[in-house]
C-alpha atoms as a PDB file:
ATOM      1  CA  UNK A   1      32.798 -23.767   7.827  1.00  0.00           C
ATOM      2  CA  UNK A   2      30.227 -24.494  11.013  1.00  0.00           C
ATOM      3  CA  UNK A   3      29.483 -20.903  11.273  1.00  0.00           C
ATOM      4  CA  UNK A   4      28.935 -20.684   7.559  1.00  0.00           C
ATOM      5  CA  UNK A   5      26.680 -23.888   7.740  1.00  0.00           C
ATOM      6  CA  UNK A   6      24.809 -22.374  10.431  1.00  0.00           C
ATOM      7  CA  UNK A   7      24.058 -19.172   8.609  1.00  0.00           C
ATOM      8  CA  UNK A   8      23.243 -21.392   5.418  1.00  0.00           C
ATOM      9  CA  UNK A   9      20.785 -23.174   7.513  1.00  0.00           C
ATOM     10  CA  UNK A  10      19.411 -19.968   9.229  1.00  0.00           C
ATOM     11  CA  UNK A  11      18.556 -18.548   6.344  1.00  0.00           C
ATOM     12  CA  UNK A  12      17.105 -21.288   4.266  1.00  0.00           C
ATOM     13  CA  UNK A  13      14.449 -21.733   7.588  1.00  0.00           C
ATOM     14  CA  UNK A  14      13.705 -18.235   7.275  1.00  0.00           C
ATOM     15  CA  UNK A  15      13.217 -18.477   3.740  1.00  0.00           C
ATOM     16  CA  UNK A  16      10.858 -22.060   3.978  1.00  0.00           C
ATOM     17  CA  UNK A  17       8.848 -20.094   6.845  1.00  0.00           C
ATOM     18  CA  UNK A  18       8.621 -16.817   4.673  1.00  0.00           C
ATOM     19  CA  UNK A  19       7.860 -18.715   1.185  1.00  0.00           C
ATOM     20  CA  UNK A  20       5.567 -21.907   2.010  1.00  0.00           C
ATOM     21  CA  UNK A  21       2.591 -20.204   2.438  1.00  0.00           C
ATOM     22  CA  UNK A  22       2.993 -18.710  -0.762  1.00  0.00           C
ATOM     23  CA  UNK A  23       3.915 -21.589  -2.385  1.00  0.00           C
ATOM     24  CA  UNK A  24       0.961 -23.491  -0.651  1.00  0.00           C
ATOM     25  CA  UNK A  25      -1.541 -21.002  -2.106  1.00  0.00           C
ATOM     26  CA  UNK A  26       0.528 -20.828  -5.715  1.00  0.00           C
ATOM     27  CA  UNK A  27      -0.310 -25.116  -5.928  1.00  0.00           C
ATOM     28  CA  UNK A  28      -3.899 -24.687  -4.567  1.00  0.00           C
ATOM     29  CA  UNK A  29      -5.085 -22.650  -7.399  1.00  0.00           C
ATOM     30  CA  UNK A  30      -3.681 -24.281  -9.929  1.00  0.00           C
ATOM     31  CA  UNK A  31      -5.026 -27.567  -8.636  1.00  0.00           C
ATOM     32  CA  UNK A  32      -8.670 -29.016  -9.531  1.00  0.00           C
ATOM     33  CA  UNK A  33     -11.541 -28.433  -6.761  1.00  0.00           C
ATOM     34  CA  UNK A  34     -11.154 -32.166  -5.399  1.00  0.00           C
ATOM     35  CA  UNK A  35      -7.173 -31.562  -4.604  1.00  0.00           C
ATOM     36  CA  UNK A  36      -7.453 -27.890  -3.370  1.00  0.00           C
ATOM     37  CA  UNK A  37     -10.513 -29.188  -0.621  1.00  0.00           C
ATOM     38  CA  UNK A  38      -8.166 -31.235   1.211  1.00  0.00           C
ATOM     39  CA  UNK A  39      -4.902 -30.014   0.224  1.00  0.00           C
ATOM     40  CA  UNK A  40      -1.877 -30.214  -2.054  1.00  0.00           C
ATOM     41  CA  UNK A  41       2.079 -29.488  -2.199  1.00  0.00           C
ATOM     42  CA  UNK A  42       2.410 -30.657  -5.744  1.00  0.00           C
ATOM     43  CA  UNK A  43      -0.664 -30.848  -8.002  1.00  0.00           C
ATOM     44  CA  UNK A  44      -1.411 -33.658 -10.317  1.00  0.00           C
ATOM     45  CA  UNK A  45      -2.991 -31.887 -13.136  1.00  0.00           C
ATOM     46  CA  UNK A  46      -2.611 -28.199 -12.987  1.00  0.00           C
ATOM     47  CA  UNK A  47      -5.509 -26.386 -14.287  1.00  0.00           C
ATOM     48  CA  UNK A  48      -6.362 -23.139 -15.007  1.00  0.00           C
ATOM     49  CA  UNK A  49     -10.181 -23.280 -13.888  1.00  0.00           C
ATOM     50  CA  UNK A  50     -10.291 -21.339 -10.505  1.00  0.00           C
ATOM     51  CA  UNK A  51      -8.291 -18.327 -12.626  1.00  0.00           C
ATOM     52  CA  UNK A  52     -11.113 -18.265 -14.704  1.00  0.00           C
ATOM     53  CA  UNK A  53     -13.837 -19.178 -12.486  1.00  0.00           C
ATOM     54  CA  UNK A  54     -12.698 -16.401 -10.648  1.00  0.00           C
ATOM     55  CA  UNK A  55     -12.706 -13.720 -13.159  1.00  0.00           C
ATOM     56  CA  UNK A  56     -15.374 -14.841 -15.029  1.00  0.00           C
ATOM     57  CA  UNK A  57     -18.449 -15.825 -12.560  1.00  0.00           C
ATOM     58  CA  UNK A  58     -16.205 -14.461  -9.534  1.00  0.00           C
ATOM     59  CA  UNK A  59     -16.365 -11.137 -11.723  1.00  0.00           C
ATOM     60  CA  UNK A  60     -12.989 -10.237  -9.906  1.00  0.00           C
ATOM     61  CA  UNK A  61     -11.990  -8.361 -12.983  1.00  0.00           C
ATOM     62  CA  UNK A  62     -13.752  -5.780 -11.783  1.00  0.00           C
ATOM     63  CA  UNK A  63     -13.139  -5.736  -8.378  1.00  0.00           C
ATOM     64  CA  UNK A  64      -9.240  -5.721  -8.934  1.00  0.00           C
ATOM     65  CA  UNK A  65     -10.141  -2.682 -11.184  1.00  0.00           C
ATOM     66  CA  UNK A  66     -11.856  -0.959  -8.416  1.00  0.00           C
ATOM     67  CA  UNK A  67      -8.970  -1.431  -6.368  1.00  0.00           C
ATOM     68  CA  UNK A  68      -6.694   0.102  -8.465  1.00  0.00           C
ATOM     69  CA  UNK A  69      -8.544   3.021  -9.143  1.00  0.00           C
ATOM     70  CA  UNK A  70      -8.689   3.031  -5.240  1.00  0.00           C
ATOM     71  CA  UNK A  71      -4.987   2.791  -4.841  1.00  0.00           C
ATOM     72  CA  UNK A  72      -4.461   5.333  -7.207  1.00  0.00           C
ATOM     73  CA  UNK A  73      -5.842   7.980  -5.916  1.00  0.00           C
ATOM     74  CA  UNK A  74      -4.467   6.662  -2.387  1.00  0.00           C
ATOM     75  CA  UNK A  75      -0.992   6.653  -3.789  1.00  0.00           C
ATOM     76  CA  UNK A  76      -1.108  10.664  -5.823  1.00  0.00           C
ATOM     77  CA  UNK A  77      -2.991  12.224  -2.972  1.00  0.00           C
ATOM     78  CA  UNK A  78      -0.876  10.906   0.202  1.00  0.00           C
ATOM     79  CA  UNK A  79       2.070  11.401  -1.297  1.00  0.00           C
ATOM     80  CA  UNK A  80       1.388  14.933  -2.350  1.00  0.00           C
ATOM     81  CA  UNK A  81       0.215  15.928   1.234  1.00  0.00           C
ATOM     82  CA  UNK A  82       2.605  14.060   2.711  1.00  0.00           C
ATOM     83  CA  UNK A  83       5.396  16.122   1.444  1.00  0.00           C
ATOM     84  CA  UNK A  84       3.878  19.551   1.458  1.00  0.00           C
ATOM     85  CA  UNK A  85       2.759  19.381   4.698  1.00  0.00           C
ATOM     86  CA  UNK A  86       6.598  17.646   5.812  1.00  0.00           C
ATOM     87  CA  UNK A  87       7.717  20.329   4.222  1.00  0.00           C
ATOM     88  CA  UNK A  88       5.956  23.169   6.178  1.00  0.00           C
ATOM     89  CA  UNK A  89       6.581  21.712   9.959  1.00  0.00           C
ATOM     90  CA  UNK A  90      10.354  20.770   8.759  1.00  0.00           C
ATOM     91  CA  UNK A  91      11.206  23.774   7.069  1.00  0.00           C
ATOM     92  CA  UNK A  92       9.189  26.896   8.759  1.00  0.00           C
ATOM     93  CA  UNK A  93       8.828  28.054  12.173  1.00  0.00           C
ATOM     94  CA  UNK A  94       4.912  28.761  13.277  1.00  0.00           C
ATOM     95  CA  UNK A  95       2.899  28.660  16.199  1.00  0.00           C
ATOM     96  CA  UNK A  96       1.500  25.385  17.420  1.00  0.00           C
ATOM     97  CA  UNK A  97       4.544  23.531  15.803  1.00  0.00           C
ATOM     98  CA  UNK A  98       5.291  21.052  17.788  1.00  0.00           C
ATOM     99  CA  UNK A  99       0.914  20.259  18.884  1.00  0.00           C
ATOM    100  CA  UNK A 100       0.712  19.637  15.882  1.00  0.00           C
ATOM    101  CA  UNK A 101       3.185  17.277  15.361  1.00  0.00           C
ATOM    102  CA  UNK A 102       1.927  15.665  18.463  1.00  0.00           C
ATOM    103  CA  UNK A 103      -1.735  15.898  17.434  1.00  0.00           C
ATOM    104  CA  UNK A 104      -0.791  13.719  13.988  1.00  0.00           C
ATOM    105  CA  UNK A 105       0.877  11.174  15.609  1.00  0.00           C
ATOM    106  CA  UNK A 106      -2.323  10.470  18.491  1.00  0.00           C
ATOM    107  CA  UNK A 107      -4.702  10.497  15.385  1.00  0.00           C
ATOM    108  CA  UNK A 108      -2.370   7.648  14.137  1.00  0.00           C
ATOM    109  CA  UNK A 109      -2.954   5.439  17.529  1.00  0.00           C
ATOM    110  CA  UNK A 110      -6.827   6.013  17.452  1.00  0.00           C
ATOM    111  CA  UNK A 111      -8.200   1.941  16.541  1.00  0.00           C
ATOM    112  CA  UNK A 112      -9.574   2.055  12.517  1.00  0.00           C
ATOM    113  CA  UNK A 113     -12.978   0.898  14.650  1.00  0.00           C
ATOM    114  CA  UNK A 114     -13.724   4.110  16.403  1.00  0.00           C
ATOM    115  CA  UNK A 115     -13.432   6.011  12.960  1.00  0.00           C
ATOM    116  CA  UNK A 116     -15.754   3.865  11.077  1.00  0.00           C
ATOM    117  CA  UNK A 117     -18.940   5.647  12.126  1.00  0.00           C
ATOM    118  CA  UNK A 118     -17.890   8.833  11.398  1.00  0.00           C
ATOM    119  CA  UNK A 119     -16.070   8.618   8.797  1.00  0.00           C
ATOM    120  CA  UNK A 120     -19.013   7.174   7.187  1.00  0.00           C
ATOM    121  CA  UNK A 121     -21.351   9.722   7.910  1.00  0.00           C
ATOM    122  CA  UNK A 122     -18.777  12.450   6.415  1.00  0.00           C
ATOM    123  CA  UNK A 123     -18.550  10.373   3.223  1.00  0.00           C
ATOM    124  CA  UNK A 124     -22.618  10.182   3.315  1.00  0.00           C
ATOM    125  CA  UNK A 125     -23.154  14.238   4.247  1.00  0.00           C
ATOM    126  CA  UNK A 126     -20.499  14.277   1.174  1.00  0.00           C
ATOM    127  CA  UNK A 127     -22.535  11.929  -1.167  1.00  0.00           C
ATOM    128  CA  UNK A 128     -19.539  10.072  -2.244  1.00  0.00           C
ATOM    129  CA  UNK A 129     -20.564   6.732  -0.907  1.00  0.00           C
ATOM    130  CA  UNK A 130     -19.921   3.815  -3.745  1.00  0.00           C
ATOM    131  CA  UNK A 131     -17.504   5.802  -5.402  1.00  0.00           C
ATOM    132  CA  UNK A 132     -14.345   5.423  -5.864  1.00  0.00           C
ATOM    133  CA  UNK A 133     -13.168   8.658  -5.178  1.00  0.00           C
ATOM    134  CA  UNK A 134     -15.162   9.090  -1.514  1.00  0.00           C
ATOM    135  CA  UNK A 135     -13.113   5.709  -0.725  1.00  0.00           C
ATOM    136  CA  UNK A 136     -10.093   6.686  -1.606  1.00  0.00           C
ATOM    137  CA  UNK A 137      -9.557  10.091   0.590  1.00  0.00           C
ATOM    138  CA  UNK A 138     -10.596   8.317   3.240  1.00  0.00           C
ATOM    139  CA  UNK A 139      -7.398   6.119   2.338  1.00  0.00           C
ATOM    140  CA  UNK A 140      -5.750   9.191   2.093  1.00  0.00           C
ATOM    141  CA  UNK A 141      -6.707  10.304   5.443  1.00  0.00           C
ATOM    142  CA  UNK A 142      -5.924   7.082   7.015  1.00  0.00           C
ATOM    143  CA  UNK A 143      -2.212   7.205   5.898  1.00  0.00           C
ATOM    144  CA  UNK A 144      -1.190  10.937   6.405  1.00  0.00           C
ATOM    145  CA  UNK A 145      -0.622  10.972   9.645  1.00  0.00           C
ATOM    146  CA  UNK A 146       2.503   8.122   9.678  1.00  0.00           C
ATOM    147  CA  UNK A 147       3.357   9.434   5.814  1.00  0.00           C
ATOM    148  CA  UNK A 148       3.689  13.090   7.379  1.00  0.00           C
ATOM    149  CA  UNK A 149       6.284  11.756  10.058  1.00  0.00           C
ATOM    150  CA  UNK A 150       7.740   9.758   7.556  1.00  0.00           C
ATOM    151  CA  UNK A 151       8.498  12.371   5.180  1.00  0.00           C
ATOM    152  CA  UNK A 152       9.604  14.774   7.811  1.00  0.00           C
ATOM    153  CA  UNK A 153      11.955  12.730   8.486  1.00  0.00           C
ATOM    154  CA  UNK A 154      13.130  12.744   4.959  1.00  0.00           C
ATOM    155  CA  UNK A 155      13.264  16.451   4.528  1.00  0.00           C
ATOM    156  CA  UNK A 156      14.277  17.437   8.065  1.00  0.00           C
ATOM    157  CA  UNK A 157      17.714  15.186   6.839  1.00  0.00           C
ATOM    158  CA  UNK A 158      18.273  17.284   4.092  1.00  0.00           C
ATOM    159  CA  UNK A 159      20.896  20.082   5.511  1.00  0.00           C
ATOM    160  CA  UNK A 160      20.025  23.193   4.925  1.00  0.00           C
ATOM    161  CA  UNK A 161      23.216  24.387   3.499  1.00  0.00           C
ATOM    162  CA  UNK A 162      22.365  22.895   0.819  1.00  0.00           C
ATOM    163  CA  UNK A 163      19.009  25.246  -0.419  1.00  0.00           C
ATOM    164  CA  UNK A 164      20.988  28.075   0.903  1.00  0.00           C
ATOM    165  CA  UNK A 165      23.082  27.148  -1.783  1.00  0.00           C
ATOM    166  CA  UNK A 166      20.624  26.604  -4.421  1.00  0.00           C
ATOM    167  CA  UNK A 167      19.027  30.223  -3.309  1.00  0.00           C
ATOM    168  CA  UNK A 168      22.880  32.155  -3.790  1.00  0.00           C
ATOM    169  CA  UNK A 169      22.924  30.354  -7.629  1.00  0.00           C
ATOM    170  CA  UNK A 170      19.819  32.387  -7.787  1.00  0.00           C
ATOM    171  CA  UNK A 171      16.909  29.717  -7.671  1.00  0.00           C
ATOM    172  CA  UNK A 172      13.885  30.176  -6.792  1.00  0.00           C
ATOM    173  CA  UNK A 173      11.994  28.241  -4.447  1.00  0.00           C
ATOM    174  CA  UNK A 174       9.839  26.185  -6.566  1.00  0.00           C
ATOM    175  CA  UNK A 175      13.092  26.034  -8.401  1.00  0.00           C
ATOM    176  CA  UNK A 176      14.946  24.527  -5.449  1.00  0.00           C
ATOM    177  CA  UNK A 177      12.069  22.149  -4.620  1.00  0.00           C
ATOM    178  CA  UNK A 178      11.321  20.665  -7.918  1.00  0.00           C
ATOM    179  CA  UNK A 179      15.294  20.221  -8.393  1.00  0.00           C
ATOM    180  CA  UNK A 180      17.003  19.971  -5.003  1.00  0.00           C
ATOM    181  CA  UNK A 181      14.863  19.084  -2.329  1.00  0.00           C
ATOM    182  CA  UNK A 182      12.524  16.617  -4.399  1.00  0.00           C
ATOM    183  CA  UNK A 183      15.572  14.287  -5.659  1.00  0.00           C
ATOM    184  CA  UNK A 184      16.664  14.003  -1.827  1.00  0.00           C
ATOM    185  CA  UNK A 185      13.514  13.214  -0.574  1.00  0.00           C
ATOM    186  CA  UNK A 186      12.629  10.554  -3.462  1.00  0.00           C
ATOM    187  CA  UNK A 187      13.284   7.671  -1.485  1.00  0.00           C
ATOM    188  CA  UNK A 188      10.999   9.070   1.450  1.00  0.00           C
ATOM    189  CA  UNK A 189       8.552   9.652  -0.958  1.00  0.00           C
ATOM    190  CA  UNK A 190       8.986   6.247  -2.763  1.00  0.00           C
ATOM    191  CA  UNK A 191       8.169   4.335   1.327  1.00  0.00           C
ATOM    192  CA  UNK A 192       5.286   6.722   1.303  1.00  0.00           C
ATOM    193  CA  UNK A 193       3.555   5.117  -1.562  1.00  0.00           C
ATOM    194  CA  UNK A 194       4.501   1.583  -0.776  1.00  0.00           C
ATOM    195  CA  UNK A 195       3.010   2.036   2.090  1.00  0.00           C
ATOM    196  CA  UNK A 196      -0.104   4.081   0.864  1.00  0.00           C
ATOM    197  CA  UNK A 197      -0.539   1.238  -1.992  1.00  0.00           C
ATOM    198  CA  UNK A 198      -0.823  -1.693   0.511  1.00  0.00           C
ATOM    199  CA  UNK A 199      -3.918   0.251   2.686  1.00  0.00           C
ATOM    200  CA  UNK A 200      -5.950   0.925   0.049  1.00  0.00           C
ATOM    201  CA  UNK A 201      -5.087  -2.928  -1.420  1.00  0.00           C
ATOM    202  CA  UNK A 202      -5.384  -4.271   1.651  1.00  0.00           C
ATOM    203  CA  UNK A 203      -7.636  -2.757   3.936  1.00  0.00           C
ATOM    204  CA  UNK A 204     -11.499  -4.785   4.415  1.00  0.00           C
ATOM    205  CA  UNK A 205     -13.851  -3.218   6.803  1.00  0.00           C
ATOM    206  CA  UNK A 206     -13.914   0.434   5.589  1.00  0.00           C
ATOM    207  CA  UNK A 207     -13.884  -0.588   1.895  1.00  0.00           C
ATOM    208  CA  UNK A 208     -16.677  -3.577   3.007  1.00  0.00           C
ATOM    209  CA  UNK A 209     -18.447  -0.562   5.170  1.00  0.00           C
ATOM    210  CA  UNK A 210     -18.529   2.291   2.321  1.00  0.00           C
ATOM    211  CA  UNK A 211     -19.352   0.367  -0.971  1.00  0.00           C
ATOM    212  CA  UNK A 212     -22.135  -0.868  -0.691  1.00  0.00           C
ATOM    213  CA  UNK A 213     -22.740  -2.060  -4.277  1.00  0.00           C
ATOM    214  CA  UNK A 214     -21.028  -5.484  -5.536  1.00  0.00           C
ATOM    215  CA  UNK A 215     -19.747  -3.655  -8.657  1.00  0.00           C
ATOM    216  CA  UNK A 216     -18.146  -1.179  -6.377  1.00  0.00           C
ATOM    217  CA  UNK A 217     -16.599  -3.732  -4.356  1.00  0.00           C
ATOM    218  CA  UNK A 218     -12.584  -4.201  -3.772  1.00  0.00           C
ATOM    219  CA  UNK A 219     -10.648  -6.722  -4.170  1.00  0.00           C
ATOM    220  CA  UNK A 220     -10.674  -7.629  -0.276  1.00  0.00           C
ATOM    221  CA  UNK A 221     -14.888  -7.201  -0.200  1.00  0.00           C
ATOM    222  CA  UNK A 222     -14.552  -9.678  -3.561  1.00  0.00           C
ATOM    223  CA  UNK A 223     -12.502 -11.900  -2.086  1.00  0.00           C
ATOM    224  CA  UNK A 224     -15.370 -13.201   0.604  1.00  0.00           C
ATOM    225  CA  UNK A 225     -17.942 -14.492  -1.777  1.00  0.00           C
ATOM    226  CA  UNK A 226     -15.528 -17.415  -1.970  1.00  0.00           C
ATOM    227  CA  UNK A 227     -15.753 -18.400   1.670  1.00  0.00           C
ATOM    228  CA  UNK A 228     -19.410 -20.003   1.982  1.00  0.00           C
ATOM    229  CA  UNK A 229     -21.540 -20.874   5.466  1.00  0.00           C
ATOM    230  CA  UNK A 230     -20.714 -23.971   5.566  1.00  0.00           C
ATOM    231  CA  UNK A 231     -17.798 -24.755   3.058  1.00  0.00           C
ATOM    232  CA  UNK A 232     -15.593 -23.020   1.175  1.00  0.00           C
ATOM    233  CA  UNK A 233     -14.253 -23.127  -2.456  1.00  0.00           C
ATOM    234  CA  UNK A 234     -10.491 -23.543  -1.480  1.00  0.00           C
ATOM    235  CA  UNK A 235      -8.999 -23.741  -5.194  1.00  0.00           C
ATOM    236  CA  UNK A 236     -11.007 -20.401  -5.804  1.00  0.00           C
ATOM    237  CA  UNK A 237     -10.281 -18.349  -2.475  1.00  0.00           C
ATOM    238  CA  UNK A 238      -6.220 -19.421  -3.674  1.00  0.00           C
ATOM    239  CA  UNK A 239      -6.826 -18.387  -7.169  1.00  0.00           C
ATOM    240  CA  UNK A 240      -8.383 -15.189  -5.680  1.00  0.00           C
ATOM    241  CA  UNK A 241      -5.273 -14.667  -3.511  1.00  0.00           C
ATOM    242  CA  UNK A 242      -3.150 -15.377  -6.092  1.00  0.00           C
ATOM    243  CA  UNK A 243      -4.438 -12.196  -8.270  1.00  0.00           C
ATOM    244  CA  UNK A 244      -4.706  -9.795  -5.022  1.00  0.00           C
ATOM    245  CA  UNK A 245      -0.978 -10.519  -4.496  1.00  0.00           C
ATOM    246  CA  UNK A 246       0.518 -10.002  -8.053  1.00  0.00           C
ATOM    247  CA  UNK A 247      -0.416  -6.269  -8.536  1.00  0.00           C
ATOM    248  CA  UNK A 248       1.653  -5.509  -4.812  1.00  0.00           C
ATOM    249  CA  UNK A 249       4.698  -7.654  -5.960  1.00  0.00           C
ATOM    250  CA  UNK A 250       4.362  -5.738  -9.616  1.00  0.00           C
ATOM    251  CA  UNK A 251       4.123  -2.280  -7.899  1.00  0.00           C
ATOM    252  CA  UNK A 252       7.499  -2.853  -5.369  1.00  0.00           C
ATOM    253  CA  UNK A 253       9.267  -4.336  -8.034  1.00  0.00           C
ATOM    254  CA  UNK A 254       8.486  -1.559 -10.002  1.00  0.00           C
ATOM    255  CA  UNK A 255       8.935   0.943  -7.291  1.00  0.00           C
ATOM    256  CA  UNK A 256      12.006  -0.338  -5.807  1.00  0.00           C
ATOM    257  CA  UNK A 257      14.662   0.914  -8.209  1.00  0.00           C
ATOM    258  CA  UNK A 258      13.539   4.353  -7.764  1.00  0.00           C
ATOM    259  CA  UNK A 259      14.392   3.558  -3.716  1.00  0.00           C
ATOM    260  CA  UNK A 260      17.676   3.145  -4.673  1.00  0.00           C
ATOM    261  CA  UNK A 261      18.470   5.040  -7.404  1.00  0.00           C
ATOM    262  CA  UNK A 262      16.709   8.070  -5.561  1.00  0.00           C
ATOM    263  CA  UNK A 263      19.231   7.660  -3.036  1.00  0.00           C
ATOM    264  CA  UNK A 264      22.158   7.872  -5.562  1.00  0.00           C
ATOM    265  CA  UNK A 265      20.572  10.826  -7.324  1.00  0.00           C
ATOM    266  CA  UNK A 266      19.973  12.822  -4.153  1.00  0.00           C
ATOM    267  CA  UNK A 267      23.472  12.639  -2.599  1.00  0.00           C
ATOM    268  CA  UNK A 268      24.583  13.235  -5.984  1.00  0.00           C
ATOM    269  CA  UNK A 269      22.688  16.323  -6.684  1.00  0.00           C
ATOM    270  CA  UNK A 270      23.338  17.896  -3.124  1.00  0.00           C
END
């Protein structure tokens, strides 16, 4: 019974470390501007204005629009690399293997700061600055390099008995990808986009550095208007949050089941 009260009480700390702050910024937007200035754990009359404030005059409609778009295309293209280029230093045998490996994961330790500049002037000698499109391959770019090791991962664990198989029933290789080695690699693929999703949600300084027009703006450029120079609007930097979060919680529950049933289907199928 002590050991089970312990681990009772170990993980209802974790949980009250892991869920105040959410909770905290769940009662600050719906509270009115008085409470959320100096702070509440329970609000008195729960009101709706900062929601609407926000997506009204905060126009964060649009920026949570933008950010989707961005995610996207974030989302499609990195996981579509990801795999096909998994699949070629997994699978085949070629020259300058194993640099290459290498060479992907230094490009992942270089700091975001030292590829600001030229990124930018790529996207610029492109003409894709304020679009959508120019932001999000440079999402893209940003998250090959750990999706590639993830994913190779994924499909290096796949034996190769079991294509060998596939090829004697007389498949052919698009055949065998589409229906053997996709299934098995699901769940990699599934990570890959979680992770993909929460850069191009997330991430501030590239997305503050390339759009340079407010109705271009994401979600993490829109979210600064809020914070002034010498106060901030608490209730509507919560409300704000508040919005920013829900689409990430949507997408992994969403997501999720396909983690776990894409494990089931792949051992099945091989």
């Amino acid at each position: 019974m002590t050991r089970l009260a312990g681990r009772a009480a170990g993980v209802a700390a974790i949980l009250l470390f892991t869920l105040f702050p959410v909770y905290f910024m769940l009662a600050s937007a719906f509270s009115d501007r008085m409470t959320s200035a100096v702070g509440t754990l329970v609000p008195r009359d729960p009101t709706l204005d900062n929601f609407v404030h926000v997506l009204t005059e905060g126009d964060f409609g649009t920026y949570m629009l933008n950010s989707l778009a961005v995610a996207c295309i974030t989302v499609v293209g990195a996981c579509v690399l990801s795999l096909l280029a998994a699949v070629a230093v997994a699978r085949f045998r070629f020259r300058f293997r194993t640099a290459i490996l290498v060479m992907i994961l230094v490009v992942q330790m270089v700091p975001l700061e030292a590829l600001v500049i030229p990124l930018f002037l790529q996207v610029r000698d492109l003409r894709l600055l304020n679009t959508v499109l120019g932001l999000g391959i440079v999402y893209i770019a940003l998250s090959l390099p750990l999706a590639v090791w993830m994913m190779r991962g994924f499909v290096a664990a796949v034996p190769k008995e079991v294509e060998e198989a596939a090829y004697i029933d007389g498949a052919s290789w698009p055949v065998m990808f589409w229906k053997v080695l996709f299934p098995l690699v699901a769940p990699g693929l599934v990570a890959t986009a979680i992770f993909a999703f929460i850069i191009a949600w997330n991430e501030f300084v590239l997305a503050l550095t390339f759009m340079q027009q407010s109705d271009k703006y994401t979600v993490a450029v829109g979210l600064r208007q809020f914070f002034g120079e010498y106060a901030n609007e608490w209730g509507h930097v919560m409300a704000a949050s508040t919005l920013i979060t829900l689409p990430v919680m949507v997408f992994f529950v969403l997501v999720q089941r396909w983690l776990a049933s894409g494990l089931v289907q792949g051992a099945v199928k091989g």
